[in-house]
C-alpha atoms as a PDB file:
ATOM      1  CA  UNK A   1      87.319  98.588 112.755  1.00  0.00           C
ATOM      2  CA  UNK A   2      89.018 100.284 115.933  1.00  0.00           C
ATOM      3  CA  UNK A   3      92.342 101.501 115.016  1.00  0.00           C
ATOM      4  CA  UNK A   4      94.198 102.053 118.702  1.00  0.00           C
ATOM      5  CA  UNK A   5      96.807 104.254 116.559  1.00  0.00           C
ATOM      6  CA  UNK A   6      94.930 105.365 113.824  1.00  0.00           C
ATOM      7  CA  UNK A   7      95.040 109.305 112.648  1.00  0.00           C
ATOM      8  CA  UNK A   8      92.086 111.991 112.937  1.00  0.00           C
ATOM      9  CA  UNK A   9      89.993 113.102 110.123  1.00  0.00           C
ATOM     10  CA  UNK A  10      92.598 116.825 110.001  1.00  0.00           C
ATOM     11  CA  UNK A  11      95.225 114.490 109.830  1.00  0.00           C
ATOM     12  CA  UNK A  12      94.202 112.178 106.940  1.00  0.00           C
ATOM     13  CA  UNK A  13      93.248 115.917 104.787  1.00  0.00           C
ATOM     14  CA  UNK A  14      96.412 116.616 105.028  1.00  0.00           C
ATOM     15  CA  UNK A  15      98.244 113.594 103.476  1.00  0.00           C
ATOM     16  CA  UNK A  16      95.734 113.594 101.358  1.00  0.00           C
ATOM     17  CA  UNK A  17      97.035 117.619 100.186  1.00  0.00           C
ATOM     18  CA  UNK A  18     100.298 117.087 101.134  1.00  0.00           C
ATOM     19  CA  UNK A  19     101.468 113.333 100.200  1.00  0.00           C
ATOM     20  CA  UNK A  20     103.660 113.390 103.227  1.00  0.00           C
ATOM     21  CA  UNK A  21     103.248 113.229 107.204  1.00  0.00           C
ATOM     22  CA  UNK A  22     106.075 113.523 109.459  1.00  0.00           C
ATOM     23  CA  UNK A  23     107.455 112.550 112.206  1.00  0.00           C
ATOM     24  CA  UNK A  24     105.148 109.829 113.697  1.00  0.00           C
ATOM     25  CA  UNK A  25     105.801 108.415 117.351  1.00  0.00           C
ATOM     26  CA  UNK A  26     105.657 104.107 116.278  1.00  0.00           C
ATOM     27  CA  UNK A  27     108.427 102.731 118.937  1.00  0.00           C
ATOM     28  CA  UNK A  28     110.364 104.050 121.959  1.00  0.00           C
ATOM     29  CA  UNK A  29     114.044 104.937 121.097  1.00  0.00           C
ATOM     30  CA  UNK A  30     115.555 101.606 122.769  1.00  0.00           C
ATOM     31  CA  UNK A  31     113.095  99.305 120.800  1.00  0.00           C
ATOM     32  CA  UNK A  32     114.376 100.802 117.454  1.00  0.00           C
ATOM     33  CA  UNK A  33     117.504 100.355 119.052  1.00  0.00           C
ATOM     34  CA  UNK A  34     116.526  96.688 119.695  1.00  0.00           C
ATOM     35  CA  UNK A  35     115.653  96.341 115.836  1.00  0.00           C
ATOM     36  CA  UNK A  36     118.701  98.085 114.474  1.00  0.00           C
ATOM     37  CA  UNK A  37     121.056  95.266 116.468  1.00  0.00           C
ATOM     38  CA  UNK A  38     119.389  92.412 115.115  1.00  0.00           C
ATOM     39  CA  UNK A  39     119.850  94.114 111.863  1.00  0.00           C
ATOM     40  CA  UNK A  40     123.833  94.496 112.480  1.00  0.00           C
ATOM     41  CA  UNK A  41     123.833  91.110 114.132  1.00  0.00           C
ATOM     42  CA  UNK A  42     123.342  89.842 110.808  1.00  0.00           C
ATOM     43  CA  UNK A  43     125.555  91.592 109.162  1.00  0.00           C
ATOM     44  CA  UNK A  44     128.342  90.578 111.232  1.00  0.00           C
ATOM     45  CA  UNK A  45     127.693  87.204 110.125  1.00  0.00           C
ATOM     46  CA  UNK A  46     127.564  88.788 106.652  1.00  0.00           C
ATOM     47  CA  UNK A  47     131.225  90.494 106.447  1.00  0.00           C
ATOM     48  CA  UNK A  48     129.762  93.393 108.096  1.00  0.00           C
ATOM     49  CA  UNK A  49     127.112  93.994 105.025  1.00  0.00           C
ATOM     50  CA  UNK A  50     123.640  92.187 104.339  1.00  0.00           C
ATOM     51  CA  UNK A  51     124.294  91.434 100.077  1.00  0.00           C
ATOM     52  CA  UNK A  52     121.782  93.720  98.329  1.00  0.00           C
ATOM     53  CA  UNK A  53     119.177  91.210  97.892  1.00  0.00           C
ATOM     54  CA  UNK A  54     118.827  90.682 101.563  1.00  0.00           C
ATOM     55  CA  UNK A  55     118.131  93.954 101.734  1.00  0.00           C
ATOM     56  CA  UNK A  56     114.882  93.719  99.288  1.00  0.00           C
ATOM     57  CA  UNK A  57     111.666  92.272 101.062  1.00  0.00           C
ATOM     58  CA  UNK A  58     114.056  91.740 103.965  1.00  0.00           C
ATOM     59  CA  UNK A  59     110.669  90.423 105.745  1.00  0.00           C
ATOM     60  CA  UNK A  60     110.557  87.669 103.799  1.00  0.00           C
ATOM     61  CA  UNK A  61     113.932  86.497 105.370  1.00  0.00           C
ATOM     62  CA  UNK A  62     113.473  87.947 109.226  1.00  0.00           C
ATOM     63  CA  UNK A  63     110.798  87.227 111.514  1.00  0.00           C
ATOM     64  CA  UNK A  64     110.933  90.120 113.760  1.00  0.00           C
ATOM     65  CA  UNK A  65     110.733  92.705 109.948  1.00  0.00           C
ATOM     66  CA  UNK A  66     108.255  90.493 109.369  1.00  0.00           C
ATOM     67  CA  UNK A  67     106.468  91.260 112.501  1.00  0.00           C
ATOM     68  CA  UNK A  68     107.370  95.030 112.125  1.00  0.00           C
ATOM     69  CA  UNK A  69     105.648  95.402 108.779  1.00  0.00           C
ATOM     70  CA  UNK A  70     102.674  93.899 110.202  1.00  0.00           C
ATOM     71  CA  UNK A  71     103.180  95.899 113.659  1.00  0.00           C
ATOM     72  CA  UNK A  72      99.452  97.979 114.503  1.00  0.00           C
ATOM     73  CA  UNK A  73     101.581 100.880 114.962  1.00  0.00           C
ATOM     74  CA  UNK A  74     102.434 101.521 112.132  1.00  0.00           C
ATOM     75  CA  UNK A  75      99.094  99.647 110.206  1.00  0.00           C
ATOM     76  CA  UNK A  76      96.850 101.502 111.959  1.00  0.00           C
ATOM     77  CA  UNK A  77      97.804 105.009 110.586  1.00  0.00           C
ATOM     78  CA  UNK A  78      98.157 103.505 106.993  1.00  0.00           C
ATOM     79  CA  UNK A  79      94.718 101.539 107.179  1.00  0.00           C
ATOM     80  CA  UNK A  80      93.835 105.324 108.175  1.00  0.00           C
ATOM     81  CA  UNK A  81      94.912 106.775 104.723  1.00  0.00           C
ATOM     82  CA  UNK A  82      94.174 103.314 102.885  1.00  0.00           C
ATOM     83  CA  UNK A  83      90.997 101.639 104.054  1.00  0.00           C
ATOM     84  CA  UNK A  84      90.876  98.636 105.864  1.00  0.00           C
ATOM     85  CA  UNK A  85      92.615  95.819 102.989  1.00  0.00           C
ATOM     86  CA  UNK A  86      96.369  96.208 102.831  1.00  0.00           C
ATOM     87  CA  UNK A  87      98.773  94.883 100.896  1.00  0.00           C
ATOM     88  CA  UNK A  88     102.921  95.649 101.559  1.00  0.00           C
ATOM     89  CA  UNK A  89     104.198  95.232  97.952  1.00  0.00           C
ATOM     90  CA  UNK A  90     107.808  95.563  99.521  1.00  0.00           C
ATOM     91  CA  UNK A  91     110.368  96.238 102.069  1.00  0.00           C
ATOM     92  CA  UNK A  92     113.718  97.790 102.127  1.00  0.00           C
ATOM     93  CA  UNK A  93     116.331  98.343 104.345  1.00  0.00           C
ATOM     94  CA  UNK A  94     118.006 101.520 104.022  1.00  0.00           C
ATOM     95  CA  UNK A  95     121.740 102.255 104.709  1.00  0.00           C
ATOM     96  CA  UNK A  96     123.762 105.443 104.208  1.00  0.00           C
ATOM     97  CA  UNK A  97     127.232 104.879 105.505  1.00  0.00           C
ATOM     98  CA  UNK A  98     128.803 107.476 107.828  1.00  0.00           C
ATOM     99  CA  UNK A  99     131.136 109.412 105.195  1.00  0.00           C
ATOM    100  CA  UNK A 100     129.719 107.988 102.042  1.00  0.00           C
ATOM    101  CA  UNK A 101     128.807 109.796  99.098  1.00  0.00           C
ATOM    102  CA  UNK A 102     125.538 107.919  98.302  1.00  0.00           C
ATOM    103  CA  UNK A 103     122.729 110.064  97.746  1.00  0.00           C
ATOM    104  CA  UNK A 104     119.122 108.988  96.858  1.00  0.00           C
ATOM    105  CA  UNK A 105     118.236 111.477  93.816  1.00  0.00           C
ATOM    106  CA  UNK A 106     114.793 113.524  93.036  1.00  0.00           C
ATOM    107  CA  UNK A 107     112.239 110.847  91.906  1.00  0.00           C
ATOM    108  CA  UNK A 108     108.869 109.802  92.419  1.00  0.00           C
ATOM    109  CA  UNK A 109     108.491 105.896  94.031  1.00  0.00           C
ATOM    110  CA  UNK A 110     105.802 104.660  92.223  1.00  0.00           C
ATOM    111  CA  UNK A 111     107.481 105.728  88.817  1.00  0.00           C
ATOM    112  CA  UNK A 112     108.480 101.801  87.932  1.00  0.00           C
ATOM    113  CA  UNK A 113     106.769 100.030  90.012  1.00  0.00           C
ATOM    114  CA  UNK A 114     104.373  99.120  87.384  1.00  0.00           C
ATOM    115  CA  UNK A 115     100.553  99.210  89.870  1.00  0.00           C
ATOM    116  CA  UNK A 116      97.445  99.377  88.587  1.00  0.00           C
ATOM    117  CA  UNK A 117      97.314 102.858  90.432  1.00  0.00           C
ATOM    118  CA  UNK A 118      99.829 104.892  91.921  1.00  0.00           C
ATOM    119  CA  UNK A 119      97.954 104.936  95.181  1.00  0.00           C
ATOM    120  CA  UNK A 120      99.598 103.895  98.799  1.00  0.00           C
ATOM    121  CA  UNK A 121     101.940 105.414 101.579  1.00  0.00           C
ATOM    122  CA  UNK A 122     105.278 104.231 102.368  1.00  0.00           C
ATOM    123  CA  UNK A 123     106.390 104.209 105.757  1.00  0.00           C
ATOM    124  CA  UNK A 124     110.104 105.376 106.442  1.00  0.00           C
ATOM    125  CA  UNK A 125     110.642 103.724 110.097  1.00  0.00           C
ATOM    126  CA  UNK A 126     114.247 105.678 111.561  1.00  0.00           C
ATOM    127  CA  UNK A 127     116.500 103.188 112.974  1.00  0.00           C
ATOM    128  CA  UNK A 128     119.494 105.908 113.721  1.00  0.00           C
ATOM    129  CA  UNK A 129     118.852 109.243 113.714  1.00  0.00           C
ATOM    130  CA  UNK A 130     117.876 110.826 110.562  1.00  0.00           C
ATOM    131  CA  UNK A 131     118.252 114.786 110.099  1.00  0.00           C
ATOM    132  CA  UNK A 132     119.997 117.143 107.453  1.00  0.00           C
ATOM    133  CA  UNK A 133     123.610 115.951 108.982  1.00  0.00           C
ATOM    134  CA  UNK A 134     122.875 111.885 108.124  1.00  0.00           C
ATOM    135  CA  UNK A 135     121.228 112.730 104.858  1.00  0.00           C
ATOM    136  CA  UNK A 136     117.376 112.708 105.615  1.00  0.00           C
ATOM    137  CA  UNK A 137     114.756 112.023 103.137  1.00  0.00           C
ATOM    138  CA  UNK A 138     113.594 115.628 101.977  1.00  0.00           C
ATOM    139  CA  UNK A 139     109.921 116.103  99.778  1.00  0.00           C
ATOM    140  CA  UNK A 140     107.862 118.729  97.698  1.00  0.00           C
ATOM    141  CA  UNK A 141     104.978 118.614  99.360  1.00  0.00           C
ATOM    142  CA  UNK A 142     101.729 118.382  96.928  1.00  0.00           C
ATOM    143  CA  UNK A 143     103.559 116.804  93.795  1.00  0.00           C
ATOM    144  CA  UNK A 144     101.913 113.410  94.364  1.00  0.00           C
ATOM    145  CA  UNK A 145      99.117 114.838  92.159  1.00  0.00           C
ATOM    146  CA  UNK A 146     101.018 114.331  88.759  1.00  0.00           C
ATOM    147  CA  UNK A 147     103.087 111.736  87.279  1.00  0.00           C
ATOM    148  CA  UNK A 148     106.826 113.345  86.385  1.00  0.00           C
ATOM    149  CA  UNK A 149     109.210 112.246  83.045  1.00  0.00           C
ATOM    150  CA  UNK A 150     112.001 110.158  84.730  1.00  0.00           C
ATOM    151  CA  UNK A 151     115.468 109.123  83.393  1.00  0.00           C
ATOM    152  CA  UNK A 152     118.018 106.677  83.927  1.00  0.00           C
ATOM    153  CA  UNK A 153     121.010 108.692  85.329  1.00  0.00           C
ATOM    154  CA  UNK A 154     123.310 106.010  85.277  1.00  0.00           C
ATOM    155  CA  UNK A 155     124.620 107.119  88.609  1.00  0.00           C
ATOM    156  CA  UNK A 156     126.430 104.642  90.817  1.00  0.00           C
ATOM    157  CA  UNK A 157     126.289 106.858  93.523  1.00  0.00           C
ATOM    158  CA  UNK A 158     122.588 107.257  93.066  1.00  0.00           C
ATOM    159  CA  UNK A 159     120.744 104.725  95.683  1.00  0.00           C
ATOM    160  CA  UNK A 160     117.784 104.174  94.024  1.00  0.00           C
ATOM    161  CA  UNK A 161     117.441 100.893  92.088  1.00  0.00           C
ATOM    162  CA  UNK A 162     116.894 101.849  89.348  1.00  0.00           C
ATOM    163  CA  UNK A 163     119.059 105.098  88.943  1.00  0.00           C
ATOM    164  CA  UNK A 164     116.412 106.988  88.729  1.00  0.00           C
ATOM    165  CA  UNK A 165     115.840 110.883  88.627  1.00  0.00           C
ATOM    166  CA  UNK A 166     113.048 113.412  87.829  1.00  0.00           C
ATOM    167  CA  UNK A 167     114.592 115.022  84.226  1.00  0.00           C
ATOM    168  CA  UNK A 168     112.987 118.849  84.780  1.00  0.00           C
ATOM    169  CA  UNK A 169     114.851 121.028  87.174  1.00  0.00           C
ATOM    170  CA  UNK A 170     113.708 121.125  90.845  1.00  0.00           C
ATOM    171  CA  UNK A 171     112.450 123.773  92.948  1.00  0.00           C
ATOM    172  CA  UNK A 172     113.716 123.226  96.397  1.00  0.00           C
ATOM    173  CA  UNK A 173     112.524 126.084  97.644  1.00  0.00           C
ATOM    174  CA  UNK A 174     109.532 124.304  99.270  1.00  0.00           C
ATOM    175  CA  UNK A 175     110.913 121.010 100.407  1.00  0.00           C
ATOM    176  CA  UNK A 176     110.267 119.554 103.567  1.00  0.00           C
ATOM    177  CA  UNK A 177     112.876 118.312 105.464  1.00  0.00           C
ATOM    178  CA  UNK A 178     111.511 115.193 107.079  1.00  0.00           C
ATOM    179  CA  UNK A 179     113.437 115.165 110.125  1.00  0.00           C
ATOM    180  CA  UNK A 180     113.113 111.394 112.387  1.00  0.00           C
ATOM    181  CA  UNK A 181     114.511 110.176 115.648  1.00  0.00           C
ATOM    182  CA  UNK A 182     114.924 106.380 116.068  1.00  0.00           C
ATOM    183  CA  UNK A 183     111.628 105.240 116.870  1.00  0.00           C
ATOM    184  CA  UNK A 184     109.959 107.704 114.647  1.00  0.00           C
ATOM    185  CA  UNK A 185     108.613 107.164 110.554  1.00  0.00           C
ATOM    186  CA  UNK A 186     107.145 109.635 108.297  1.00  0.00           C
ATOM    187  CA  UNK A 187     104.410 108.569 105.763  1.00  0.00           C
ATOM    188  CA  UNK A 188     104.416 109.809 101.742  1.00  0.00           C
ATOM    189  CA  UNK A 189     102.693 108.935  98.686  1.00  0.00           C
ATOM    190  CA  UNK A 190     103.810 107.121  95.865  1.00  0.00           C
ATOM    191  CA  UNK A 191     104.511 109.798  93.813  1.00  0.00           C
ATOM    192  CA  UNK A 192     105.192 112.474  95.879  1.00  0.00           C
ATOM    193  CA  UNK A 193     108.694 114.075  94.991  1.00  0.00           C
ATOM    194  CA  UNK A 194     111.706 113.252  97.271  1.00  0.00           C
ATOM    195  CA  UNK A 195     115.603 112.885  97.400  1.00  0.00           C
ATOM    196  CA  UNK A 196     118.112 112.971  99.860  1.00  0.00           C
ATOM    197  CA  UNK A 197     121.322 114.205 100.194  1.00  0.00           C
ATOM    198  CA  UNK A 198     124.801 112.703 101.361  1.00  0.00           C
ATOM    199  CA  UNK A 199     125.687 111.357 105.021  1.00  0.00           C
ATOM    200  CA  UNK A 200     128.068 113.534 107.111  1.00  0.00           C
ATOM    201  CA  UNK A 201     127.741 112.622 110.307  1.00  0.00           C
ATOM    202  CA  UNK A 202     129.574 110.301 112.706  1.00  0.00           C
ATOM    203  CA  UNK A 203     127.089 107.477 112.565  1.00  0.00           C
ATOM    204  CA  UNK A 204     125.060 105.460 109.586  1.00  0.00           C
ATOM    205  CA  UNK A 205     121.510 106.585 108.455  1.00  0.00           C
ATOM    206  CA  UNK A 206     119.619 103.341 108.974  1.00  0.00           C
ATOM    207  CA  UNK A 207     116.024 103.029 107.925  1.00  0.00           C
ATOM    208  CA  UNK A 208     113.604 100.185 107.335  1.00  0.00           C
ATOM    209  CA  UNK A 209     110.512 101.441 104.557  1.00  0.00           C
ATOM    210  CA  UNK A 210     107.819  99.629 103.867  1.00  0.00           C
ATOM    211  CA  UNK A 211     105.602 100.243 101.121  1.00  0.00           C
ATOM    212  CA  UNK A 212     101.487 100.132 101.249  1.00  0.00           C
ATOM    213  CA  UNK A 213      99.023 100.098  99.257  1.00  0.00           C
ATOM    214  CA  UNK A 214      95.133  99.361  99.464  1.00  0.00           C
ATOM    215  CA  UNK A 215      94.131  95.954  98.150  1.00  0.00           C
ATOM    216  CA  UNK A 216      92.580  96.306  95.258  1.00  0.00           C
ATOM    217  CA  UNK A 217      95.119  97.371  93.772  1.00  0.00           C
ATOM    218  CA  UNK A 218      97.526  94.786  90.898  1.00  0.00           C
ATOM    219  CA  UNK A 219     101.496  94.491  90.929  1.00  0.00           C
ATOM    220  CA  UNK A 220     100.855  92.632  87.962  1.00  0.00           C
ATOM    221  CA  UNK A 221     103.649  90.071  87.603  1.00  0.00           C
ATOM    222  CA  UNK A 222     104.206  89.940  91.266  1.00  0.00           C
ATOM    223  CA  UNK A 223     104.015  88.780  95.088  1.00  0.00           C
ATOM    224  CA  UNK A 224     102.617  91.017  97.764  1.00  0.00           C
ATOM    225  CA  UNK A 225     102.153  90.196 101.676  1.00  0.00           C
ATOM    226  CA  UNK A 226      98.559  90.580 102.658  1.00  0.00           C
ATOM    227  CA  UNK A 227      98.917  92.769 105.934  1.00  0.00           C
ATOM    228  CA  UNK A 228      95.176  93.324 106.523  1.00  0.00           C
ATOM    229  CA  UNK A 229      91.668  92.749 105.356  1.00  0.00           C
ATOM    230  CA  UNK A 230      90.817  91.115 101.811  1.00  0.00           C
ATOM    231  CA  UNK A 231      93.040  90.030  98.799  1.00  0.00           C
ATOM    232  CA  UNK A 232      90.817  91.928  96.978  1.00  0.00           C
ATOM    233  CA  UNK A 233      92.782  91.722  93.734  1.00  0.00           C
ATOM    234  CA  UNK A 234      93.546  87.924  94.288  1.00  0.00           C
ATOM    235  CA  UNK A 235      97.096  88.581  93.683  1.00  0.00           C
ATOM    236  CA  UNK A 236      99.686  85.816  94.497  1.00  0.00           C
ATOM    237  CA  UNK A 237     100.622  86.189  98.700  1.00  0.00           C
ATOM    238  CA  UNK A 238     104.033  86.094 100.321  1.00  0.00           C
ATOM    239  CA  UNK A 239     104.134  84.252 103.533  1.00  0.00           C
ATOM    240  CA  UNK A 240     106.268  84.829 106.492  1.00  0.00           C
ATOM    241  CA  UNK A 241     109.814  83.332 106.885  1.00  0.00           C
ATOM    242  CA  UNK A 242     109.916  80.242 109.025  1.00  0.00           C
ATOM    243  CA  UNK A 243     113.352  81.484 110.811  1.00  0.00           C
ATOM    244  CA  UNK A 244     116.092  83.375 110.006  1.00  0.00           C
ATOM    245  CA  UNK A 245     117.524  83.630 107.218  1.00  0.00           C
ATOM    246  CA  UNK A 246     116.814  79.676 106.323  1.00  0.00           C
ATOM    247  CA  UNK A 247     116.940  78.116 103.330  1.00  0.00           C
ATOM    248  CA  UNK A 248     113.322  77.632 102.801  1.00  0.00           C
ATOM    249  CA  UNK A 249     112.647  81.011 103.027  1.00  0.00           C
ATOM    250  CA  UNK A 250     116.266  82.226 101.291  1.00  0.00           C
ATOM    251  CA  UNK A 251     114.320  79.613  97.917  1.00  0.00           C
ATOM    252  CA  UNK A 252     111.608  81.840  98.138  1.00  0.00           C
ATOM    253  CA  UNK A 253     112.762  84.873  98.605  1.00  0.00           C
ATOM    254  CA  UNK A 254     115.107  84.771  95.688  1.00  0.00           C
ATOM    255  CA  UNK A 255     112.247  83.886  92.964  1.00  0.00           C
ATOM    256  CA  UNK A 256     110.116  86.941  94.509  1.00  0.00           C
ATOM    257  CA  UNK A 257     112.650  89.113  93.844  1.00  0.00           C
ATOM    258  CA  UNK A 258     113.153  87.712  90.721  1.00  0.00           C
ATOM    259  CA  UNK A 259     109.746  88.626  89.586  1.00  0.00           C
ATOM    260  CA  UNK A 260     110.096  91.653  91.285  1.00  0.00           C
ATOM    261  CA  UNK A 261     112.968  93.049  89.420  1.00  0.00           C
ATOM    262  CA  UNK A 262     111.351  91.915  86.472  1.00  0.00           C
ATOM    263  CA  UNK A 263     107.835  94.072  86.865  1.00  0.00           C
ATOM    264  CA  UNK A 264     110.314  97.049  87.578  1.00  0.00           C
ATOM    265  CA  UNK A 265     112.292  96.290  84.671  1.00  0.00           C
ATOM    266  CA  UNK A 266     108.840  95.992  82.057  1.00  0.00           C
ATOM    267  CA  UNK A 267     107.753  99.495  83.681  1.00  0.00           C
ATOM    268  CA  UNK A 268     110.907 101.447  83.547  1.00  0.00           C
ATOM    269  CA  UNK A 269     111.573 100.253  79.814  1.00  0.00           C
ATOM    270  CA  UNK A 270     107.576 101.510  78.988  1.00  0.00           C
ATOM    271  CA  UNK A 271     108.268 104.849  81.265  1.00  0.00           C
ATOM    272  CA  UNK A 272     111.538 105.893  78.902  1.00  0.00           C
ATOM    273  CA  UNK A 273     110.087 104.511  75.761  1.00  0.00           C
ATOM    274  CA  UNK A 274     106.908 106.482  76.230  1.00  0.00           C
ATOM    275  CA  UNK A 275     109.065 110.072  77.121  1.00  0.00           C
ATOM    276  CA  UNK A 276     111.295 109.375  74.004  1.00  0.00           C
ATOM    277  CA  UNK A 277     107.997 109.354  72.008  1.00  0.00           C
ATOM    278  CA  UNK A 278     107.095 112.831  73.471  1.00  0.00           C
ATOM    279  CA  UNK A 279     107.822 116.066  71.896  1.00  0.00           C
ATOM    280  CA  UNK A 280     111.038 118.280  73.745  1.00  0.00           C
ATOM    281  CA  UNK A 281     108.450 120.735  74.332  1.00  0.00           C
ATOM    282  CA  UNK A 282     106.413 118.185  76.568  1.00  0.00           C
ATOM    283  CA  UNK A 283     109.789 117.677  79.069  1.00  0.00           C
END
């Protein structure tokens, strides 16, 4: 398969050591630009906030996400790391207010998301500008390698989902700071260890992730969109939205994400039953 964007050999060794890869050129500045105002668009017509479902698989409701997830630009470097059958097991658009005090804590993705392997890359595609100021996405490099003891923090400040957070202390000392203009993404592995801190600047930290992983890999319980290649796990496929926002689609959507919340719910229960099980010495 010729991959027009696709990454070198030296490049693919060092995700592969690192679990991270940052920045990455996808989209000129005013084309992110471009996405970011059909974002806010609709969220003017939302009271100036998309309702956090929206937000979830936002593809499924928006052509042009739907297009961006499935955009060769960003594709090609994943079918790079992944091989050539690719699944997107989910989308999110990510918003850190100017100001707030949301803050995404240490945590490992892949932690509840309940795959048959914690195999994939997610692609962080900046929308605004994303540096230490506007609370950038900061990671260990090398910790994809081993599965960490999570807890529920109970946080509502915490962004993630599920309130998640690693429960031993973290050495920072190596972190990356993965630094992205609008246009840019940077690539990590399911487990590699990340967090971000709180937004100080003058303008939002807007971010649209998508999350890869090859095909043969089961979501058991859920929907993925087949993005390239074979379904080689036969697992049920997503389809794009018809337009924007409509109802067909909003049906649809809301059952996926059902599910969805469901397989995340099953894995995070067997995560924190599992570490209660364990020893204090294990933790």
């Amino acid at each position: 398969m010729s991959l027009p964007y696709g990454l070198d050999p030296i490049t693919c060794s060092d995700f592969k050591r690192d679990g991270v890869l940052c920045p990455i050129d996808v989209m000129p500045e005013d084309e992110a630009s471009t996405v970011r105002a059909r974002i806010e668009v609709l969220e003017a017509r939302s009271h100036g906030r998309l309702s956090g479902l929206a937000r979830v698989k936002p593809h499924l409701l928006m052509p042009f996400l739907w297009d961006v997830v499935h955009d060769p630009r960003i594709v090609d470097p994943v079918t790079s790391l992944l091989g050539p059958d690719i699944y997107c097991i989910g989308s999110s658009i990510i918003d850190k207010p100017a100001g707030s005090d949301s803050y995404v804590a240490w945590h490992q993705d892949a932690t509840f998301w309940g795959l048959s392997a914690a195999e994939g890359a997610t692609a962080w595609l900046a929308l605004s500008a994303a540096n230490s100021e506007s609370g950038c996405m900061e990671a260990i490099p090398g910790t994809h390698t081993l599965q960490m003891e999570h807890l529920d923090t109970g946080d509502a400040r915490n962004m993630l989902g599920a309130r998640e957070a690693v429960r031993q202390e973290i050495d920072r000392s190596s972190a990356r700071v993965l630094v992205l203009q609008p246009g840019q993404m940077s690539l990590h592995h399911p487990l590699i260890l990340h967090g971000s801190g709180r937004n100080v600047a003058a303008d939002r930290r807007l971010g649209f992730v998508i999350r890869y992983v090859p095909a043969c890999i089961r979501q058991e319980g859920a929907t993925v969109t087949l993005v390239r290649g074979r379904n080689l796990s036969d697992m049920p496929l997503e389809v794009a939205p018809e337009d924007e926002m409509g109802p067909a689609a909003l049906s649809r959507h809301a059952d996926i994400i059902r599910c969805a919340g469901g397989v995340i719910r099953r894995a995070k229960e067997a995560h924190l039953a599992a570490a209660a099980q364990r020893p204090e010495t294990e933790t």
